[in-house]
Each structure stands twice: as structure tokens, then as C-alpha cells.
PDB file of N, CA and C in Angstrom:
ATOM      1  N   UNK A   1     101.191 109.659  19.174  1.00  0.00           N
ATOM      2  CA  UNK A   1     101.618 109.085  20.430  1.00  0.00           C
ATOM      3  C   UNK A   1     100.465 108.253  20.994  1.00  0.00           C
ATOM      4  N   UNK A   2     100.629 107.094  21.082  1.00  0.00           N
ATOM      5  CA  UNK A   2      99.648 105.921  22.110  1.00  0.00           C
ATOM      6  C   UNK A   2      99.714 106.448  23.350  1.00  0.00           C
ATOM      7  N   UNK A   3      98.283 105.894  23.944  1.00  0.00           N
ATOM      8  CA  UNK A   3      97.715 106.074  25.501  1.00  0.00           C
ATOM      9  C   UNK A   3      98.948 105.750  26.355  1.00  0.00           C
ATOM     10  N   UNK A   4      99.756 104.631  26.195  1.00  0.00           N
ATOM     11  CA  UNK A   4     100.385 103.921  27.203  1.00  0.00           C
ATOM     12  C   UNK A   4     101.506 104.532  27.117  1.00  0.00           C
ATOM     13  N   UNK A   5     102.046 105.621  26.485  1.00  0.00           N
ATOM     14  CA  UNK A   5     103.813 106.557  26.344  1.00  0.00           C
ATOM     15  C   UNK A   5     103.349 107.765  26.967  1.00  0.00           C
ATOM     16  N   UNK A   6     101.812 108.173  27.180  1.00  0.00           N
ATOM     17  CA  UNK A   6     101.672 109.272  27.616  1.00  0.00           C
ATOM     18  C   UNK A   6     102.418 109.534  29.369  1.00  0.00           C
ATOM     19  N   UNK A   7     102.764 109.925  29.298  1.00  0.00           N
ATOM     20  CA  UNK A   7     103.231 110.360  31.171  1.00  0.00           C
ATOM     21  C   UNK A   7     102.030 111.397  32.009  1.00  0.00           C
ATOM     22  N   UNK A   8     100.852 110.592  32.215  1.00  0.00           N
ATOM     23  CA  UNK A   8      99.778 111.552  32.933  1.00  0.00           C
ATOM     24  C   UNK A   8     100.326 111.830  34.191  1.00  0.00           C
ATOM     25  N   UNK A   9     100.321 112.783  34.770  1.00  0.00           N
ATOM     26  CA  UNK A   9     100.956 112.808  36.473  1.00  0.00           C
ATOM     27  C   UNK A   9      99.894 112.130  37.330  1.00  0.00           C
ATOM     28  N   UNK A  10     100.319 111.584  37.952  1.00  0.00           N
ATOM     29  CA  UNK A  10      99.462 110.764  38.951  1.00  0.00           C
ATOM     30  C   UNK A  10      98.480 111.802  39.924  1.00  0.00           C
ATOM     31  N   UNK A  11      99.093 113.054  40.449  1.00  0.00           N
ATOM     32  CA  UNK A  11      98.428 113.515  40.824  1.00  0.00           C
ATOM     33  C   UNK A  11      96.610 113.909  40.122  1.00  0.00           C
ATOM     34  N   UNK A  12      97.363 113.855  38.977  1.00  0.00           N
ATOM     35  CA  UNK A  12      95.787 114.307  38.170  1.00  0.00           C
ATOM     36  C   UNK A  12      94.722 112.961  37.910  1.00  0.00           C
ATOM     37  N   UNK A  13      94.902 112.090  38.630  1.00  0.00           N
ATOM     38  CA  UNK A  13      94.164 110.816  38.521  1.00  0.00           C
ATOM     39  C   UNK A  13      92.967 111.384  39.252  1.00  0.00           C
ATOM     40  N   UNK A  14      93.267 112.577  40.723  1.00  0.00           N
ATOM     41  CA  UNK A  14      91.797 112.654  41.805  1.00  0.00           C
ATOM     42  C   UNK A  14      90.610 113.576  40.230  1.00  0.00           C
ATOM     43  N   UNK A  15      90.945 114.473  39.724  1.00  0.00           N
ATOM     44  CA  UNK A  15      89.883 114.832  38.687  1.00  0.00           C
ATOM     45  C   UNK A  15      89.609 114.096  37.834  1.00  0.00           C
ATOM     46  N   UNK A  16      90.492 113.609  37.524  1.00  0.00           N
ATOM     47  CA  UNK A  16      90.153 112.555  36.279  1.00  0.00           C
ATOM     48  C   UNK A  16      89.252 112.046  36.804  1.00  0.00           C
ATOM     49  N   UNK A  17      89.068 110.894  37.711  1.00  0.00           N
ATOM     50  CA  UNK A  17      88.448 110.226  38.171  1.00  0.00           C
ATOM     51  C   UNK A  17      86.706 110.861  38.404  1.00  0.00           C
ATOM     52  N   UNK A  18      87.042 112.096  39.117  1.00  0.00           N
ATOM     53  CA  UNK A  18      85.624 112.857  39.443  1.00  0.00           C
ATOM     54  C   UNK A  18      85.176 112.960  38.475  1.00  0.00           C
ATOM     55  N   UNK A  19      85.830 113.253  37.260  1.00  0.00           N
ATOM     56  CA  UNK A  19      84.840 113.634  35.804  1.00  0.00           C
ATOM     57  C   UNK A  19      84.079 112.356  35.317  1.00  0.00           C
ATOM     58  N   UNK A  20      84.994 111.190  35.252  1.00  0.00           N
ATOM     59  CA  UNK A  20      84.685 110.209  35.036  1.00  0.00           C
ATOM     60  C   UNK A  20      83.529 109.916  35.812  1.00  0.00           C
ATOM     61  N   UNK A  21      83.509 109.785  37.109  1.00  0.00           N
ATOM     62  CA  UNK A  21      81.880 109.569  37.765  1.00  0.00           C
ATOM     63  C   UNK A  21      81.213 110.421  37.617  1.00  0.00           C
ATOM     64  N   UNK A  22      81.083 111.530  37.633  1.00  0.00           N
ATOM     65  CA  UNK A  22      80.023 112.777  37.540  1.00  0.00           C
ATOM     66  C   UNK A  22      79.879 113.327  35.856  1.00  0.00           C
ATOM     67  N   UNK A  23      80.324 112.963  35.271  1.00  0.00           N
ATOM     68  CA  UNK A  23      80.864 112.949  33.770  1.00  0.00           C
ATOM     69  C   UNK A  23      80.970 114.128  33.194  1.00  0.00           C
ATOM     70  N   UNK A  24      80.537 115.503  34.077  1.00  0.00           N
ATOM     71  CA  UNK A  24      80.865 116.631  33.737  1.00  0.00           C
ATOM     72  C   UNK A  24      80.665 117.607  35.438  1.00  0.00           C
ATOM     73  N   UNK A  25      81.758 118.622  35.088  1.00  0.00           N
ATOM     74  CA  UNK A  25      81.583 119.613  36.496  1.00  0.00           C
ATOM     75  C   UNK A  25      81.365 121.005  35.656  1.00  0.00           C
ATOM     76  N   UNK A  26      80.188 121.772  35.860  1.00  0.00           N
ATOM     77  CA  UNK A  26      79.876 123.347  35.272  1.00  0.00           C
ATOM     78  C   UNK A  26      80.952 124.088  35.067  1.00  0.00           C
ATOM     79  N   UNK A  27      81.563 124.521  36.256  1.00  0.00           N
ATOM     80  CA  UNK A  27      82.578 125.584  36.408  1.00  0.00           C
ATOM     81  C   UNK A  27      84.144 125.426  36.710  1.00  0.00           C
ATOM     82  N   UNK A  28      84.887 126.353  36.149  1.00  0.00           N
ATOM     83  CA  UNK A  28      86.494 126.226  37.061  1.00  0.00           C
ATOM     84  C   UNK A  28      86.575 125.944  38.400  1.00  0.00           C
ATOM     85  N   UNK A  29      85.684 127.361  39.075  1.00  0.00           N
ATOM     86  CA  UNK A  29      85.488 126.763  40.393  1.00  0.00           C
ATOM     87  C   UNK A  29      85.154 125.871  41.306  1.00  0.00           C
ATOM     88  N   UNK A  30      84.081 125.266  40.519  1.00  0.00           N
ATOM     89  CA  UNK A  30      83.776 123.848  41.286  1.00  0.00           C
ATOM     90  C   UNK A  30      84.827 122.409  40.722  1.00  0.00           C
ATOM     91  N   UNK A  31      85.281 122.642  39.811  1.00  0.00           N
ATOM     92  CA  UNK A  31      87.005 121.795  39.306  1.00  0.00           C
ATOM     93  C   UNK A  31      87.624 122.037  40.044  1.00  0.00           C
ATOM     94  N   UNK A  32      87.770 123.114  40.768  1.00  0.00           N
ATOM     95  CA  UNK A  32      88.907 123.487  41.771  1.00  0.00           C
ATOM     96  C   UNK A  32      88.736 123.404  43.092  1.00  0.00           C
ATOM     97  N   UNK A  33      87.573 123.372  43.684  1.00  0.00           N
ATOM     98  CA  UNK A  33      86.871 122.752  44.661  1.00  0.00           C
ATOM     99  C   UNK A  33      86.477 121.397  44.756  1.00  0.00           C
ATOM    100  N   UNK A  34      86.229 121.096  44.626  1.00  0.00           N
ATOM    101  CA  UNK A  34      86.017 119.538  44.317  1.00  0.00           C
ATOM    102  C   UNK A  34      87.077 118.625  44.527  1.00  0.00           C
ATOM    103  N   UNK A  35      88.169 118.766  43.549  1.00  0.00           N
ATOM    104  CA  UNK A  35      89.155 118.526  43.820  1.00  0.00           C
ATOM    105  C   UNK A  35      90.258 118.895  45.189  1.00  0.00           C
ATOM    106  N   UNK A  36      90.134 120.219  45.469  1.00  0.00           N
ATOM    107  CA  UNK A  36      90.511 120.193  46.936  1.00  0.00           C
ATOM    108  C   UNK A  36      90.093 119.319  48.090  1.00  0.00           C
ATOM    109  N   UNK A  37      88.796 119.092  47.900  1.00  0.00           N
ATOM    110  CA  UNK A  37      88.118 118.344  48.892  1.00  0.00           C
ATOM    111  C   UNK A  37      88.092 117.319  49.135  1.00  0.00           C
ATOM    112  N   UNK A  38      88.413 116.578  47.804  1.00  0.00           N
ATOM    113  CA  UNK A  38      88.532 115.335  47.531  1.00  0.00           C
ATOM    114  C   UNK A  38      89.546 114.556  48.399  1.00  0.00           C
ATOM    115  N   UNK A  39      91.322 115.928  47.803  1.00  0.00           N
ATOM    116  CA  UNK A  39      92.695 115.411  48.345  1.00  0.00           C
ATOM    117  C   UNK A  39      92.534 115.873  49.828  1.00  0.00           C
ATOM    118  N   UNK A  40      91.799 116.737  50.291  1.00  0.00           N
ATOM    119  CA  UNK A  40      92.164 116.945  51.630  1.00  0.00           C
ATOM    120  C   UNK A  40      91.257 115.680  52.353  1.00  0.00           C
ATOM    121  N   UNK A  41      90.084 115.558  52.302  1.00  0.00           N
ATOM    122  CA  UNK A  41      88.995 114.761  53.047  1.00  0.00           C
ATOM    123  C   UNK A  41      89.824 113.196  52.892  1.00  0.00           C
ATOM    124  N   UNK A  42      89.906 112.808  51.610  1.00  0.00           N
ATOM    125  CA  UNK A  42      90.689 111.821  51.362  1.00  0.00           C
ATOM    126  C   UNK A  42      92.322 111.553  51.845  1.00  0.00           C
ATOM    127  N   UNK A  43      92.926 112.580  52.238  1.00  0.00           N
ATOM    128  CA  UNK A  43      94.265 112.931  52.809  1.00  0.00           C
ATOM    129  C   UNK A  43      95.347 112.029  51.365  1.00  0.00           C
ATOM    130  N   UNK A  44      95.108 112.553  50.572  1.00  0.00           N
ATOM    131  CA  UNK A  44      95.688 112.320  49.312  1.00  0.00           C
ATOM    132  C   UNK A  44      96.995 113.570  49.102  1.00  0.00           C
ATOM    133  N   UNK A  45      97.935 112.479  48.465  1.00  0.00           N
ATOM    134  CA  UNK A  45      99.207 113.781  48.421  1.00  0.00           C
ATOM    135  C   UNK A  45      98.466 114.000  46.495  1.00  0.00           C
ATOM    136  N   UNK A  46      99.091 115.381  46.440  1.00  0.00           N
ATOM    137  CA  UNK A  46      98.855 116.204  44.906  1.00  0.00           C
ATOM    138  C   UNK A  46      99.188 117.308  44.698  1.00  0.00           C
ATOM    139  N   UNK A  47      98.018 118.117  44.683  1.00  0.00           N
ATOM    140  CA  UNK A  47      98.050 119.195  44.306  1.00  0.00           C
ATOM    141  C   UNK A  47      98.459 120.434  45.688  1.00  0.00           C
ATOM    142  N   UNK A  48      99.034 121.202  45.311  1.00  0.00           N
ATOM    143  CA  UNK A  48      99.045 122.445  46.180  1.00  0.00           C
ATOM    144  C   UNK A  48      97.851 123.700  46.036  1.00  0.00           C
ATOM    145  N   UNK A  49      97.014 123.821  46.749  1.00  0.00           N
ATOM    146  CA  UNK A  49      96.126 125.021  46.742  1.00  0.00           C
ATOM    147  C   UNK A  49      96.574 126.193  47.924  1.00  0.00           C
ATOM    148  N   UNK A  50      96.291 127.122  47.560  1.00  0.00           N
ATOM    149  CA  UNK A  50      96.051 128.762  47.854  1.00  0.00           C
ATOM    150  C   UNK A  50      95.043 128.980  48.074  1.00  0.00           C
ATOM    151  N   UNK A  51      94.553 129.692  49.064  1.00  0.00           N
ATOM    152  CA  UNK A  51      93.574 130.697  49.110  1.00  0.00           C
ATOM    153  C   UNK A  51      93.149 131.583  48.051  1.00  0.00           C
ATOM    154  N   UNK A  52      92.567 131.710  47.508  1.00  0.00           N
ATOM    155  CA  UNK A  52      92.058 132.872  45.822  1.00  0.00           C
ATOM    156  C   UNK A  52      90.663 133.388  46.087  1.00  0.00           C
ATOM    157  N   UNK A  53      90.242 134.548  45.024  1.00  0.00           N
ATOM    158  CA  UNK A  53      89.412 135.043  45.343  1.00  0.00           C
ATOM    159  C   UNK A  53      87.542 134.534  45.950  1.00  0.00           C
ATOM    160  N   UNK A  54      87.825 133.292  45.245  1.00  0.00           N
ATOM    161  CA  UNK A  54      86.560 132.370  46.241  1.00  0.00           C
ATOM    162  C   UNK A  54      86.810 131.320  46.876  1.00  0.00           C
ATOM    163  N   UNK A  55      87.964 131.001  46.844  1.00  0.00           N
ATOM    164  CA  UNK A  55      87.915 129.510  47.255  1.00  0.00           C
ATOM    165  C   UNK A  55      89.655 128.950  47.038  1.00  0.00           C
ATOM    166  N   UNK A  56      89.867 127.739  47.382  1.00  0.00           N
ATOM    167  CA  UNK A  56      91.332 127.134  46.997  1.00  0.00           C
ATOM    168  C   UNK A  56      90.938 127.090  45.691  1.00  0.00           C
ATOM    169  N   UNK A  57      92.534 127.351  45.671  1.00  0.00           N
ATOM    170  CA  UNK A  57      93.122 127.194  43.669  1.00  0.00           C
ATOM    171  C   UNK A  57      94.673 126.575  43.867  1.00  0.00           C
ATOM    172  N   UNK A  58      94.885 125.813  42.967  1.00  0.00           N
ATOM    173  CA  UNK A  58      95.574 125.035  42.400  1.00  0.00           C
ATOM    174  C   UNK A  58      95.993 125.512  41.155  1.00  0.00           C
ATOM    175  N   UNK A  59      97.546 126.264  40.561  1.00  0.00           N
ATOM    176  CA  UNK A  59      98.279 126.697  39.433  1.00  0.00           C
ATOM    177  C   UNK A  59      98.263 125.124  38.337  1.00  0.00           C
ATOM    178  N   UNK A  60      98.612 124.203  39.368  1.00  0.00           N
ATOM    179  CA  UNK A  60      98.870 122.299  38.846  1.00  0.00           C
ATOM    180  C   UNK A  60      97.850 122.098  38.379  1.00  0.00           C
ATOM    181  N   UNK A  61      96.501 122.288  38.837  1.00  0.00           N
ATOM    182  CA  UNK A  61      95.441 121.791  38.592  1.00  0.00           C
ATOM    183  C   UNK A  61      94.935 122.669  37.336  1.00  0.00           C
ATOM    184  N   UNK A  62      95.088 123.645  37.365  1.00  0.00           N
ATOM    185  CA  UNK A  62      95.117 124.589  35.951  1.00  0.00           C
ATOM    186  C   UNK A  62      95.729 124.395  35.374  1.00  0.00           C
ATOM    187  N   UNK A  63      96.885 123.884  35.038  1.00  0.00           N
ATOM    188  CA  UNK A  63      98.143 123.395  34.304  1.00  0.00           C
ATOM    189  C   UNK A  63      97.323 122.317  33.668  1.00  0.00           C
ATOM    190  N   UNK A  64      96.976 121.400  34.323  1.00  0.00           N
ATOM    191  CA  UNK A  64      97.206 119.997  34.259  1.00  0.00           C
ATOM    192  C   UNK A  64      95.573 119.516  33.524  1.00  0.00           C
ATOM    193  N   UNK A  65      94.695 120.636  33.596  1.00  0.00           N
ATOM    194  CA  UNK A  65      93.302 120.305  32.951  1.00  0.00           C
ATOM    195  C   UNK A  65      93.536 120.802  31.611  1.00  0.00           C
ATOM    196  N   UNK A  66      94.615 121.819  31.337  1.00  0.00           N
ATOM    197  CA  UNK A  66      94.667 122.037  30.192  1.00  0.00           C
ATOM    198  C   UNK A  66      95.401 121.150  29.210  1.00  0.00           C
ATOM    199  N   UNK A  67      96.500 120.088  30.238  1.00  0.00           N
ATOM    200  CA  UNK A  67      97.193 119.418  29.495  1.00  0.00           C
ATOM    201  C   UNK A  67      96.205 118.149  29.039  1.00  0.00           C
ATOM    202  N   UNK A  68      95.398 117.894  29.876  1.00  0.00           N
ATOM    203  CA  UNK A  68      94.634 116.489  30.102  1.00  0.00           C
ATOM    204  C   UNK A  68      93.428 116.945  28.641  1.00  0.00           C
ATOM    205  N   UNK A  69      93.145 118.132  28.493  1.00  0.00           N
ATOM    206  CA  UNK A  69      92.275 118.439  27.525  1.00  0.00           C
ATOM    207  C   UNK A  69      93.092 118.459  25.951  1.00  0.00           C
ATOM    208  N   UNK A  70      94.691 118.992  25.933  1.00  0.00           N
ATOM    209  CA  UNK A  70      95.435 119.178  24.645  1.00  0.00           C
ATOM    210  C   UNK A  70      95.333 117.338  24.284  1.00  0.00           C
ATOM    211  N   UNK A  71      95.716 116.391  25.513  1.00  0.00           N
ATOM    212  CA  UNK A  71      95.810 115.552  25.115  1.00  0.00           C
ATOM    213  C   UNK A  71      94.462 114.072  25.024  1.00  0.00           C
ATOM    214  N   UNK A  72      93.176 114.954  24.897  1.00  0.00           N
ATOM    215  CA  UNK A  72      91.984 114.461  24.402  1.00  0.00           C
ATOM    216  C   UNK A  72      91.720 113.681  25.601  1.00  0.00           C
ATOM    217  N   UNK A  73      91.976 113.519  26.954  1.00  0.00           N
ATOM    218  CA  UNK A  73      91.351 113.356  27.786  1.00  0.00           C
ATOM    219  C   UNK A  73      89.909 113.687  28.659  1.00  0.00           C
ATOM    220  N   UNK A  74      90.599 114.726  28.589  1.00  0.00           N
ATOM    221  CA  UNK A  74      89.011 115.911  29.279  1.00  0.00           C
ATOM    222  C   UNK A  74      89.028 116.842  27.668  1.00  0.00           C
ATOM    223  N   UNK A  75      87.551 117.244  28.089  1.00  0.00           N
ATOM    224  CA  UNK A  75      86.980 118.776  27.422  1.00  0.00           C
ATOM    225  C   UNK A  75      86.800 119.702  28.359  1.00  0.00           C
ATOM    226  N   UNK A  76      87.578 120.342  27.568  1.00  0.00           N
ATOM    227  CA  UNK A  76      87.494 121.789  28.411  1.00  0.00           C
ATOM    228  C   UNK A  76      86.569 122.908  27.568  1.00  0.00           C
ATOM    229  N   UNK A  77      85.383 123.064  27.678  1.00  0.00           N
ATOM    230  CA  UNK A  77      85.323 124.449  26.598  1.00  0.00           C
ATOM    231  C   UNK A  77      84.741 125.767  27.549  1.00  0.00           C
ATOM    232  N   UNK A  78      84.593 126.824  26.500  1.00  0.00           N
ATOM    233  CA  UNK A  78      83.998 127.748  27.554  1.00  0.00           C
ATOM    234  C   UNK A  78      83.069 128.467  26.944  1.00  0.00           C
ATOM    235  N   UNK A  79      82.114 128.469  27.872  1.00  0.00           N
ATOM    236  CA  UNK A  79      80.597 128.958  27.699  1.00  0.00           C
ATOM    237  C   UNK A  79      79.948 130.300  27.908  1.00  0.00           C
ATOM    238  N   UNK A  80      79.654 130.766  27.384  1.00  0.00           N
ATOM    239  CA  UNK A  80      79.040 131.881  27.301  1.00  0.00           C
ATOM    240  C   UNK A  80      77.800 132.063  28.355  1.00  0.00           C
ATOM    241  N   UNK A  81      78.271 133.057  29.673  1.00  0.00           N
ATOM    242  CA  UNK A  81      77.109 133.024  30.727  1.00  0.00           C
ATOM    243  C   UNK A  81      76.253 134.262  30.761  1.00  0.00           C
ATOM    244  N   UNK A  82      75.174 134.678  31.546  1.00  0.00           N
ATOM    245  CA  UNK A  82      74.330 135.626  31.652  1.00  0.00           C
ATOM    246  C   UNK A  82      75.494 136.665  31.971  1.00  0.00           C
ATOM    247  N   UNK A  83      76.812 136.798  32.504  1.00  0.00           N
ATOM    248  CA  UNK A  83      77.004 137.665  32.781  1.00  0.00           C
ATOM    249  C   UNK A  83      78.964 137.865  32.142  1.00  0.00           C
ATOM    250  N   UNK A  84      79.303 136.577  32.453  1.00  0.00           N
ATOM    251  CA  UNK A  84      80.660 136.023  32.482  1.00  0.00           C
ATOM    252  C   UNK A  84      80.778 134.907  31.620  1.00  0.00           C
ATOM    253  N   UNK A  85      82.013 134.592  31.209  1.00  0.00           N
ATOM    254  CA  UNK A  85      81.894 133.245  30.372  1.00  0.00           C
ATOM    255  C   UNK A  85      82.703 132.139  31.254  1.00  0.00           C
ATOM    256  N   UNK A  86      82.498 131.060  31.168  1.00  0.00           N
ATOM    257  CA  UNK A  86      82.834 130.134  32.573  1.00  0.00           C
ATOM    258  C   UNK A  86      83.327 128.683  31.497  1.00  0.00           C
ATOM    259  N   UNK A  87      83.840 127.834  32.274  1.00  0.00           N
ATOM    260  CA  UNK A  87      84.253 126.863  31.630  1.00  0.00           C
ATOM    261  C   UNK A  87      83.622 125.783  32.310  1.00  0.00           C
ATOM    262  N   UNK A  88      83.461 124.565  31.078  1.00  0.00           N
ATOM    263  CA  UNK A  88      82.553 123.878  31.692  1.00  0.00           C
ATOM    264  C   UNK A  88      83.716 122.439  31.636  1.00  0.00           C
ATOM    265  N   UNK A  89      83.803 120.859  31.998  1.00  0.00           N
ATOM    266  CA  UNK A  89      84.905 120.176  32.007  1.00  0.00           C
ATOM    267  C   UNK A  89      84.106 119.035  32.219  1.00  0.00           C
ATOM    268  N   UNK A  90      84.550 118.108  30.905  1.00  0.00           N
ATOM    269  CA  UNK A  90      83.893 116.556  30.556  1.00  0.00           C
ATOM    270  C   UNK A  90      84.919 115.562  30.391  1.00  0.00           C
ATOM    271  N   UNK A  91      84.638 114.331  31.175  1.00  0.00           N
ATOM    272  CA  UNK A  91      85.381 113.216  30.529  1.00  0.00           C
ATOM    273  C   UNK A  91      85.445 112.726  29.060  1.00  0.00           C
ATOM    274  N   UNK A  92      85.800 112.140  28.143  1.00  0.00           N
ATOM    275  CA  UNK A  92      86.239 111.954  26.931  1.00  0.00           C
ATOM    276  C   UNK A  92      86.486 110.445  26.928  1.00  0.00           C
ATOM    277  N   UNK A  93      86.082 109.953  26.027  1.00  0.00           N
ATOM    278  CA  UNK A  93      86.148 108.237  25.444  1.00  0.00           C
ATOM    279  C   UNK A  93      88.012 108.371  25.853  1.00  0.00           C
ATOM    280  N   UNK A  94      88.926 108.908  25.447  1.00  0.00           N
ATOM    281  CA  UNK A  94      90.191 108.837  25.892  1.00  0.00           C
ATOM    282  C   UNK A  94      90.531 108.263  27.390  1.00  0.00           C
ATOM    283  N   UNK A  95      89.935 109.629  28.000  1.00  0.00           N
ATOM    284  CA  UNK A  95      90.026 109.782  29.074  1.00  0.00           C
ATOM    285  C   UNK A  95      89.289 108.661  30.266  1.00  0.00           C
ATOM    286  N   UNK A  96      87.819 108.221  29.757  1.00  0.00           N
ATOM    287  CA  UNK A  96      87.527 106.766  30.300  1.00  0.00           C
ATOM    288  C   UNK A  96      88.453 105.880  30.148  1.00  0.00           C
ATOM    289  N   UNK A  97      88.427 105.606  29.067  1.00  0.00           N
ATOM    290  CA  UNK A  97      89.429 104.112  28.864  1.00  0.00           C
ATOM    291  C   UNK A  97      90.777 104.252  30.023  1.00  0.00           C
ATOM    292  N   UNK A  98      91.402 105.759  30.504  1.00  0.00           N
ATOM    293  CA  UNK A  98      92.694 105.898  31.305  1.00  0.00           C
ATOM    294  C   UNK A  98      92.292 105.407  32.495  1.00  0.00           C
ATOM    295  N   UNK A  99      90.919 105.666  32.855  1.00  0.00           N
ATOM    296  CA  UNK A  99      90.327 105.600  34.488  1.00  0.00           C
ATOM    297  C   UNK A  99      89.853 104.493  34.632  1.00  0.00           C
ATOM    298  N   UNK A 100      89.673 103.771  33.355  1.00  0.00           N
ATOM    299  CA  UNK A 100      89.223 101.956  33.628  1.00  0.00           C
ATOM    300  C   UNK A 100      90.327 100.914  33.360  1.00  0.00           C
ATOM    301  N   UNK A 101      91.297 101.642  32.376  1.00  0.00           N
ATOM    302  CA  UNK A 101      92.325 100.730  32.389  1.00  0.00           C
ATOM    303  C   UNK A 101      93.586 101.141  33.345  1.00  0.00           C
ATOM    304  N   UNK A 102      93.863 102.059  33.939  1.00  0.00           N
ATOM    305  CA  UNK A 102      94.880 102.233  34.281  1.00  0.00           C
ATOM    306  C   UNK A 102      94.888 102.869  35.988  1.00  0.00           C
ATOM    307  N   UNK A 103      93.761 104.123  36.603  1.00  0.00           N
ATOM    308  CA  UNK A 103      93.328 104.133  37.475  1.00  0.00           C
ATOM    309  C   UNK A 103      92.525 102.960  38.262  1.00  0.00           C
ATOM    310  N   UNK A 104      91.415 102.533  37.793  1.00  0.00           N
ATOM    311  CA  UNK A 104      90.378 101.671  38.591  1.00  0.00           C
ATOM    312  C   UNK A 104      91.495 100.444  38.729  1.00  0.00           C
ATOM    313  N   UNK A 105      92.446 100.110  38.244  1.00  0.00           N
ATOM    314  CA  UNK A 105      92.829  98.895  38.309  1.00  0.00           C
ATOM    315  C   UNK A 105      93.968  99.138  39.545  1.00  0.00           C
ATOM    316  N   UNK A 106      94.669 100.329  39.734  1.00  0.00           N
ATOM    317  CA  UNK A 106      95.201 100.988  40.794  1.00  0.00           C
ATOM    318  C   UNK A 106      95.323 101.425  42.396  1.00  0.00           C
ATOM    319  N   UNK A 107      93.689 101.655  42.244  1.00  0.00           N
ATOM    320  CA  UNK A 107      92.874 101.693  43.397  1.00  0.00           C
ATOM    321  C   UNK A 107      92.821 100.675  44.002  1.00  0.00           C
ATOM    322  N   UNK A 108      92.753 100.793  45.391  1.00  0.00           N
ATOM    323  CA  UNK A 108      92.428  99.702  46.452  1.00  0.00           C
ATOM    324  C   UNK A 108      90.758  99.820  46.826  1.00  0.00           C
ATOM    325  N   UNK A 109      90.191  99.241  46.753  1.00  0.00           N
ATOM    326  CA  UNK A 109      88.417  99.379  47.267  1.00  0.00           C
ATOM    327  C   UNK A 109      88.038  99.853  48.709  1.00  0.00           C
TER     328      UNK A 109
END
């Protein structure tokens, strides 16, 4: 399947995008933060968050990093920590080319 048949949800353009500038975020939690902050500060429609045990969470946004990773956008892997194992989340040559050809051109400045 080509880039251009894929159906990315628009909502998932606000992470995409963050990975793309920051080119990697450490943790789930700060993927899931980040992104809250983004759509709320920005008053962006998307994702739905909950209250969870540290912070807003997003089921979509967990959904949707895993889909963005099956389909070679993001990396998702998970790392082995001092205590816990945590996931860490990178943009991908895929996943640029979506945010320069198809986001950045989207955006208003």
C-alpha cells in the first residue's frame, strides 16, 4: 500500500508533528502529555483524554501510535529501565515525508 491510500486520521497529525520537531519523546507519558497540551493550549479538536494514574490519557492516542508505528511512521520500541520498562517514540523517514508533504503544506503559519 502507497503513502497517499493510507487514511492517517487527522487527529493524529498534533503527535506526528511533535515527533517530527523534537524527533523523539522518552516516555508514554510524556506522548500523552504533550499531546494533551498541545490540543488543549492550541484549542485543537482530537483526541479525548481522562484523568489516569499520572496524568491525561488518551485510549485514540494509544490506538493510533500503535497504528502510526504498524504502518512505519513512528517507532515505537520499549526499553528496558532501572526499574520498569518504558517506551520510547521516534519519527521515521515515512513518517517525515507525511509531515512535509501532507501536514506542513496544511497548516496555516
Amino acid at each position: 500500500m502507497n503513502m497517499n491510500e493510507l487514511k492517517i486520521p487527522r487527529r493524529s497529525w498534533v503527535p506526528l508533528y511533535s515527533l517530527y520537531l523534537l524527533k523523539n519523546i522518552a516516555t508514554a507519558l510524556k506522548f500523552q502529555k504533550l499531546t494533551f497540551l498541545i490540543q488543549v493550549e492550541g484549542k485543537l479538536p482530537g483526541y479525548t483524554f481522562f484523568m489516569h494514574h499520572y496524568g491525561p490519557f488518551s485510549r485514540e492516542l494509544d490506538i493510533d501510535s500503535k497504528f502510526l508505528n504498524a504502518i512505519n511512521f513512528i517507532d515505537k520500541q520499549i526499553k528496558e529501565g532501572e526499574k520498569y520498562p518504558y517506551f520510547t517514540f521516534s519519527i521515521t523517514d515515512n513518517g517525515a515525508k507525511f509531515v512535509e508533504n501532507t501536514i506542513e503544506k496544511s497548516i496555516e503559519p
